[in-house]
C-alpha atoms as a PDB file:
ATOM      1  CA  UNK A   1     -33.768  13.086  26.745  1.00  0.00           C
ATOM      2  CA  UNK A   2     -32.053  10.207  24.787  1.00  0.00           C
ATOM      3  CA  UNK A   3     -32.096   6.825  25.777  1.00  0.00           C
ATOM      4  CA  UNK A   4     -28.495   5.372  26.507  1.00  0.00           C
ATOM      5  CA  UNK A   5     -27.974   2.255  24.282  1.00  0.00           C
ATOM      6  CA  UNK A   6     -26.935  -0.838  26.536  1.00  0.00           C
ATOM      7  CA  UNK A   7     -23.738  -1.873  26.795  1.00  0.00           C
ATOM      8  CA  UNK A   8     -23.042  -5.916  26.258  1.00  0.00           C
ATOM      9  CA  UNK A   9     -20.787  -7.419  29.120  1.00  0.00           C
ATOM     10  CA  UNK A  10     -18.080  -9.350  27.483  1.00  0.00           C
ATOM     11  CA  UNK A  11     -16.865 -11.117  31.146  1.00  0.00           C
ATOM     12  CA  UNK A  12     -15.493 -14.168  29.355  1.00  0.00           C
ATOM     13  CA  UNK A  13     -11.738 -13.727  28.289  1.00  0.00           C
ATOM     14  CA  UNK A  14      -9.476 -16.059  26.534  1.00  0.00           C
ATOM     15  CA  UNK A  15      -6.412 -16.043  24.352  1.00  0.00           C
ATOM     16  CA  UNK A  16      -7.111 -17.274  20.788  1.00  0.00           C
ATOM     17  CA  UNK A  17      -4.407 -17.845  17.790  1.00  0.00           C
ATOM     18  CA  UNK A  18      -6.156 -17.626  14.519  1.00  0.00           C
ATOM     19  CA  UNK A  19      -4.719 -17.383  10.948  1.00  0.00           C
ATOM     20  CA  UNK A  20      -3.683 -14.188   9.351  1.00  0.00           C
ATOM     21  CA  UNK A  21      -6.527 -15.412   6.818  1.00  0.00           C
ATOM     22  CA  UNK A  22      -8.948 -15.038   9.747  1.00  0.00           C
ATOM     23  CA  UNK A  23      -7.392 -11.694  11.235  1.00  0.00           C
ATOM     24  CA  UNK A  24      -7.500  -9.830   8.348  1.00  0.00           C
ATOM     25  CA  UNK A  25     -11.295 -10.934   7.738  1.00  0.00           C
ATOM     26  CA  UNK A  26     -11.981  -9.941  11.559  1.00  0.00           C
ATOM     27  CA  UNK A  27     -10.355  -6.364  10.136  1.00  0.00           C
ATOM     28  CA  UNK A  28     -12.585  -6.172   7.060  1.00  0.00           C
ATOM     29  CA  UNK A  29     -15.745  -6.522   9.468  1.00  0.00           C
ATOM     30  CA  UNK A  30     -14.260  -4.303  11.821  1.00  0.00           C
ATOM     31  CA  UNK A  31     -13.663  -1.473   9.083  1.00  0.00           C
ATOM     32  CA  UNK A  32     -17.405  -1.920   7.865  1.00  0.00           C
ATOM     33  CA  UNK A  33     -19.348  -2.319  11.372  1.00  0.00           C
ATOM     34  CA  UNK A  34     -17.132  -0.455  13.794  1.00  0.00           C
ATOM     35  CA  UNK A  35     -17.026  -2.741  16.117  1.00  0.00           C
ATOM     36  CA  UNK A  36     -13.702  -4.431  18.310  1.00  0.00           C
ATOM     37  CA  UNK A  37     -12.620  -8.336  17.450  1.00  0.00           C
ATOM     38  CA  UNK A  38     -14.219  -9.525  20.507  1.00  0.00           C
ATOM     39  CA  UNK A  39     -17.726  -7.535  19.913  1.00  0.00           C
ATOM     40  CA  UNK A  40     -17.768  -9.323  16.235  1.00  0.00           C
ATOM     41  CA  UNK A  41     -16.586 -12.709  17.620  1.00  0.00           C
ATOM     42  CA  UNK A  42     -19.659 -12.983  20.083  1.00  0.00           C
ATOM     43  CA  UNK A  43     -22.033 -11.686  17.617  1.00  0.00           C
ATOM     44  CA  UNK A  44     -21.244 -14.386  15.240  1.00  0.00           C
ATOM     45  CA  UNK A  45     -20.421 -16.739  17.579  1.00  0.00           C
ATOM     46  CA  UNK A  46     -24.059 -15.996  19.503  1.00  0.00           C
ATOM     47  CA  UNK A  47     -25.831 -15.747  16.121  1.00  0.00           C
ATOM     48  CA  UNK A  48     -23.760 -18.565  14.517  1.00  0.00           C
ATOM     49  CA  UNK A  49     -26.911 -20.746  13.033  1.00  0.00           C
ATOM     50  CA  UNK A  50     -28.921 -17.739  11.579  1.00  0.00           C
ATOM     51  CA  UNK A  51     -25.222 -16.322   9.552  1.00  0.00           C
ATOM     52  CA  UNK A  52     -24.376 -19.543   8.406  1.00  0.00           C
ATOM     53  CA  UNK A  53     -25.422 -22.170   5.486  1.00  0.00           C
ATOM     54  CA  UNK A  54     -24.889 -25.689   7.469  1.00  0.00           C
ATOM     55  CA  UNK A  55     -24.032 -27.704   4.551  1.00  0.00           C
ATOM     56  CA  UNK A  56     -21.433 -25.337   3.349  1.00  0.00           C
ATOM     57  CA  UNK A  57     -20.222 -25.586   7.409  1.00  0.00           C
ATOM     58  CA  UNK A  58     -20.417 -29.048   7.246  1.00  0.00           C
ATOM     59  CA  UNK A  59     -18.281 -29.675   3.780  1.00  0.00           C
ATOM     60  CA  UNK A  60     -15.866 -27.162   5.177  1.00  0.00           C
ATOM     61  CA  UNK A  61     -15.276 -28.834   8.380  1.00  0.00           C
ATOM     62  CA  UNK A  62     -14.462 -32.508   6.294  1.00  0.00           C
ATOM     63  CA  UNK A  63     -12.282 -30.323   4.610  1.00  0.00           C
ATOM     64  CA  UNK A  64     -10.234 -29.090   6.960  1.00  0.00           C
ATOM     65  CA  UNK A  65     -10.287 -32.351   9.032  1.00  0.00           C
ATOM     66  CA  UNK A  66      -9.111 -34.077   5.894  1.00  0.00           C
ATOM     67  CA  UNK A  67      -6.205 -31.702   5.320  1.00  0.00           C
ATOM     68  CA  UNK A  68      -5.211 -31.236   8.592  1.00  0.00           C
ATOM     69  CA  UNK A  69      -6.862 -33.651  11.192  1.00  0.00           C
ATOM     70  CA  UNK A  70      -8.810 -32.980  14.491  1.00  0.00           C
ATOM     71  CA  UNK A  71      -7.385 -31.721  17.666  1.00  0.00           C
ATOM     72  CA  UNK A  72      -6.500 -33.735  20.577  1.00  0.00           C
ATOM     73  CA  UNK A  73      -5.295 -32.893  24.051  1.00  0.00           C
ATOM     74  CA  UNK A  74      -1.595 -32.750  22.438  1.00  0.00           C
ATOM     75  CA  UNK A  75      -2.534 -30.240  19.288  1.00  0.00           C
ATOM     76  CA  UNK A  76      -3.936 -31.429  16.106  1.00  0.00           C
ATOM     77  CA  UNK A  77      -2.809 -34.800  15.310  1.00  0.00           C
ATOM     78  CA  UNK A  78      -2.915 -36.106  11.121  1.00  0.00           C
ATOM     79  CA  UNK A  79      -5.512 -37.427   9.916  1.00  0.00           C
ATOM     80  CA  UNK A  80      -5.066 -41.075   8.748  1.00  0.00           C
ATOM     81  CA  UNK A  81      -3.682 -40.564   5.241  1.00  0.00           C
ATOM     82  CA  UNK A  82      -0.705 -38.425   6.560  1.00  0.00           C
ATOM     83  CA  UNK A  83       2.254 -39.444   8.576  1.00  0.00           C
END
């Protein structure tokens, strides 16, 4: 008799906003692995140092701080070079 694969609690739940950039790669990974958006989230999220190249992270993180700031309390706030 088969062996029933394990199922992976997902108990945390949270609303998220991401770009339509983002949402339609979360699609594309869905269509190739068959897995649901919060399935794929937690397995790169959980894995997120062994699928990623850390300077690449790193120079894409000053880049999006430079265009658009970091978050605060409020929302994101403008970085110092914008009004």
């Amino acid at each position: 008799m088969p062996q029933k694969p394990k199922r992976l609690p997902l108990p945390k739940r949270f609303s998220a906003a991401i770009t339509e950039k983002a949402y339609a790669k979360l699609r594309d990974l869905n269509a190739d692995w068959h897995f649901g958006n919060n399935y794929l989230l937690t397995i790169l999220l959980e894995n997120f140092d062994d699928v990623i190249d850390e300077k690449k992270f790193q120079q894409v993180m000053e880049t999006f701080i430079a265009e658009y700031g970091q978050p605060d309390a409020g929302g994101m706030k403008p970085n110092k070079t914008q009004g």
